[in-house]
Protein backbone atom coordinates (compact mmCIF):
# COMPACT_ATOMS: atom_id res chain seq x y z
CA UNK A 1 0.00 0.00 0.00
CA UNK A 2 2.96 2.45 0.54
CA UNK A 3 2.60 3.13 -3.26
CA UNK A 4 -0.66 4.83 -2.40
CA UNK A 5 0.03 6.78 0.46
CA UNK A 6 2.96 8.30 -1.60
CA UNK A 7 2.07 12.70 -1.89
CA UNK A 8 1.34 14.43 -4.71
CA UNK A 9 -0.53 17.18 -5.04
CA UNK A 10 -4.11 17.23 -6.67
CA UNK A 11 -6.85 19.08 -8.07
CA UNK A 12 -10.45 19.09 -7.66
CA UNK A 13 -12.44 17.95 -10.47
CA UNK A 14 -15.14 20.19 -11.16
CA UNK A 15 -16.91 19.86 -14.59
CA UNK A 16 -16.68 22.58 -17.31
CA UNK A 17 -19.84 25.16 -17.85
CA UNK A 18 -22.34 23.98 -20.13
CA UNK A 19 -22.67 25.96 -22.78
CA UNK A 20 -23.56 25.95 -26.78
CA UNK A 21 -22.32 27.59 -29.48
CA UNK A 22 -23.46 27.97 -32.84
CA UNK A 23 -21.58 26.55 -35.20
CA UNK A 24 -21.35 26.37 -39.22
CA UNK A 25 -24.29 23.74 -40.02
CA UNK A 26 -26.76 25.09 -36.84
CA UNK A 27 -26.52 24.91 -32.91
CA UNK A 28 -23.93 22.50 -31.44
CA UNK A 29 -22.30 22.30 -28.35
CA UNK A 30 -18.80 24.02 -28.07
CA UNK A 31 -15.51 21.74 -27.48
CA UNK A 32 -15.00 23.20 -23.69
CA UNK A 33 -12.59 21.50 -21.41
CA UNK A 34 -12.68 22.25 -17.96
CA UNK A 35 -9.09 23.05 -15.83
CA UNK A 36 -8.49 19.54 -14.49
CA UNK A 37 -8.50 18.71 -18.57
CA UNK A 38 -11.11 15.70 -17.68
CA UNK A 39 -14.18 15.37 -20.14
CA UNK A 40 -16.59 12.70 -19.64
CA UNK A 41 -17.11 10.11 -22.42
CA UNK A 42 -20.78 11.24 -22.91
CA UNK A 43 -19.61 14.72 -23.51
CA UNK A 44 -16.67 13.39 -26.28
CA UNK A 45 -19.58 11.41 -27.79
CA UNK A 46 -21.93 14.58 -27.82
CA UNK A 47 -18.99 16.86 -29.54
CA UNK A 48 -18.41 13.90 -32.37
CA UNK A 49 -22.39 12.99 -32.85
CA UNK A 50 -23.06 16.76 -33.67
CA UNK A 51 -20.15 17.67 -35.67
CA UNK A 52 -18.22 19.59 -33.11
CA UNK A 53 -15.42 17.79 -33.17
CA UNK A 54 -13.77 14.42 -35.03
CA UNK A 55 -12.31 11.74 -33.03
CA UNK A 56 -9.53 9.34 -34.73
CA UNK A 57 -8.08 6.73 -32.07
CA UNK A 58 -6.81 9.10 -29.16
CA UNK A 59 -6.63 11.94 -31.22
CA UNK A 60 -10.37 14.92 -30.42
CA UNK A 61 -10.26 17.61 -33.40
CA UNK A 62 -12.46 20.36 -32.60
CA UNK A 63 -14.18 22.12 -35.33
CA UNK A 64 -11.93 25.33 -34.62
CA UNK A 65 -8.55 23.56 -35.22
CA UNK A 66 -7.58 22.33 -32.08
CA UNK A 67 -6.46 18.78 -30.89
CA UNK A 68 -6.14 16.99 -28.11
CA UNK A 69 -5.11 13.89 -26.99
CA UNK A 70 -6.73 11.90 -25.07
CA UNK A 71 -6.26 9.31 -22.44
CA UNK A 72 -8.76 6.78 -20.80
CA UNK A 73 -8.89 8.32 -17.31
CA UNK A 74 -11.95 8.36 -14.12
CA UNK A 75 -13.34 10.65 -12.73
CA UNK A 76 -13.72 9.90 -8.60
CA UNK A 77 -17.54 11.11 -8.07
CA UNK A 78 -17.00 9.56 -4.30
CA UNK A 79 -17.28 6.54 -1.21
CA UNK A 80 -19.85 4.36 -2.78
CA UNK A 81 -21.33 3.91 1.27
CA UNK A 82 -20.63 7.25 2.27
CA UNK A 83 -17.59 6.81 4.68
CA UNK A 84 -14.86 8.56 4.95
CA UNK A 85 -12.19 8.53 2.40
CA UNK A 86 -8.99 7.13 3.42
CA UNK A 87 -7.17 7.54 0.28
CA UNK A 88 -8.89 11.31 -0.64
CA UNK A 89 -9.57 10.03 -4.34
CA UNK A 90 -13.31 11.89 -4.15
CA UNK A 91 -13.13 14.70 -6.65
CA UNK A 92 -10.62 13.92 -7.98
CA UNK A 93 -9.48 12.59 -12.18
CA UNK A 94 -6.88 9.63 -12.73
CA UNK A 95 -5.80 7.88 -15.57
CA UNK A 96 -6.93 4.27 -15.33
CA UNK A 97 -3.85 2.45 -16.26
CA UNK A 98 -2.55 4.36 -12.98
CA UNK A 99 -4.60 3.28 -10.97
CA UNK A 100 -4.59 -0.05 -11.97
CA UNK A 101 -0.76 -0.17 -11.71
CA UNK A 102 -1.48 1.17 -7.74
CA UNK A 103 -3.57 -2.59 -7.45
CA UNK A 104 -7.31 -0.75 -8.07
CA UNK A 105 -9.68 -2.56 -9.56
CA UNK A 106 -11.92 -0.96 -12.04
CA UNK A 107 -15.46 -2.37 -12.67
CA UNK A 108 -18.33 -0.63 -14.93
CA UNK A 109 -19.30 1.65 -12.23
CA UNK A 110 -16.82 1.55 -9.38
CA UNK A 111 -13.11 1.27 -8.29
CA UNK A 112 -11.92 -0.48 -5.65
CA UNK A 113 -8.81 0.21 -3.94
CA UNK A 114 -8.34 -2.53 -0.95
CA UNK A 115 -12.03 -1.73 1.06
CA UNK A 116 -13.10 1.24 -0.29
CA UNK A 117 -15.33 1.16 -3.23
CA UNK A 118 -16.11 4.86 -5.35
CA UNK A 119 -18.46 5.20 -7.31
CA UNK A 120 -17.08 7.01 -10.82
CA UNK A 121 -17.26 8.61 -14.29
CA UNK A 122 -15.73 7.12 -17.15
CA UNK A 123 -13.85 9.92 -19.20
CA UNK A 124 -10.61 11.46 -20.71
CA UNK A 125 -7.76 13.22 -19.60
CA UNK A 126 -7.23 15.76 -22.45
CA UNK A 127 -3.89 17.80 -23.11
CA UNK A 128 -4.15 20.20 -25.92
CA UNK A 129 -1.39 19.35 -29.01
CA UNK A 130 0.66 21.31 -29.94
């Protein structure tokens, strides 16, 4: 466990403003990413479903010309039972194959890391190219 308790400093998540923007072809939302750089999978599918952006592998291409790449990460909504959080993961956005290398388990809706379960959102971590 000492590979957890290791400190580093972290951010809170805290989603980007929702807000639309018209665009060439009519109303679609905007390509916003929020400081922590995490944007949730529905939000990626959103940007590609109304033309807002492109997505090839790990590459997002917004309509405006910029890219990012992305990387599978979670977002840690918080304790599934409401305890306290011994490892102070709530609120805050990891990249999965971290977590998993720190012996977390990762299930559809929840990570467990030894007896705490989180509930979480599936997402990216995006850093702008270029």
């Amino acid at each position: 466990m000492a590979a957890v308790d290791t400190p580093r400093a972290y951010k809170a998540s805290v989603p980007p403003p929702t807000v639309t923007s018209p665009t060439v072809q009519g109303a679609a939302s905007a390509v916003r990413i929020g400081e922590d750089a995490f944007v949730s999978e529905a939000a990626v599918d959103g940007w590609v479903r109304t033309g807002a952006a492109v997505r090839v592998g790990g590459v997002l291409a917004a309509r405006d010309g910029r890219r990012f790449l992305l990387r599978d990460a979670i977002r840690v909504l918080g304790r599934r039972n409401g305890d306290t959080d011994p490892y102070g993961f709530t609120g805050r956005v990891e990249a999965i194959r971290d977590l998993i290398r720190r012996g977390a388990s990762i299930s559809p809706d929840a990570l467990r890391l030894g007896p705490a379960v989180y509930d979480i959102e599936y997402g990216f971590i995006a850093a702008r190219e270029g």
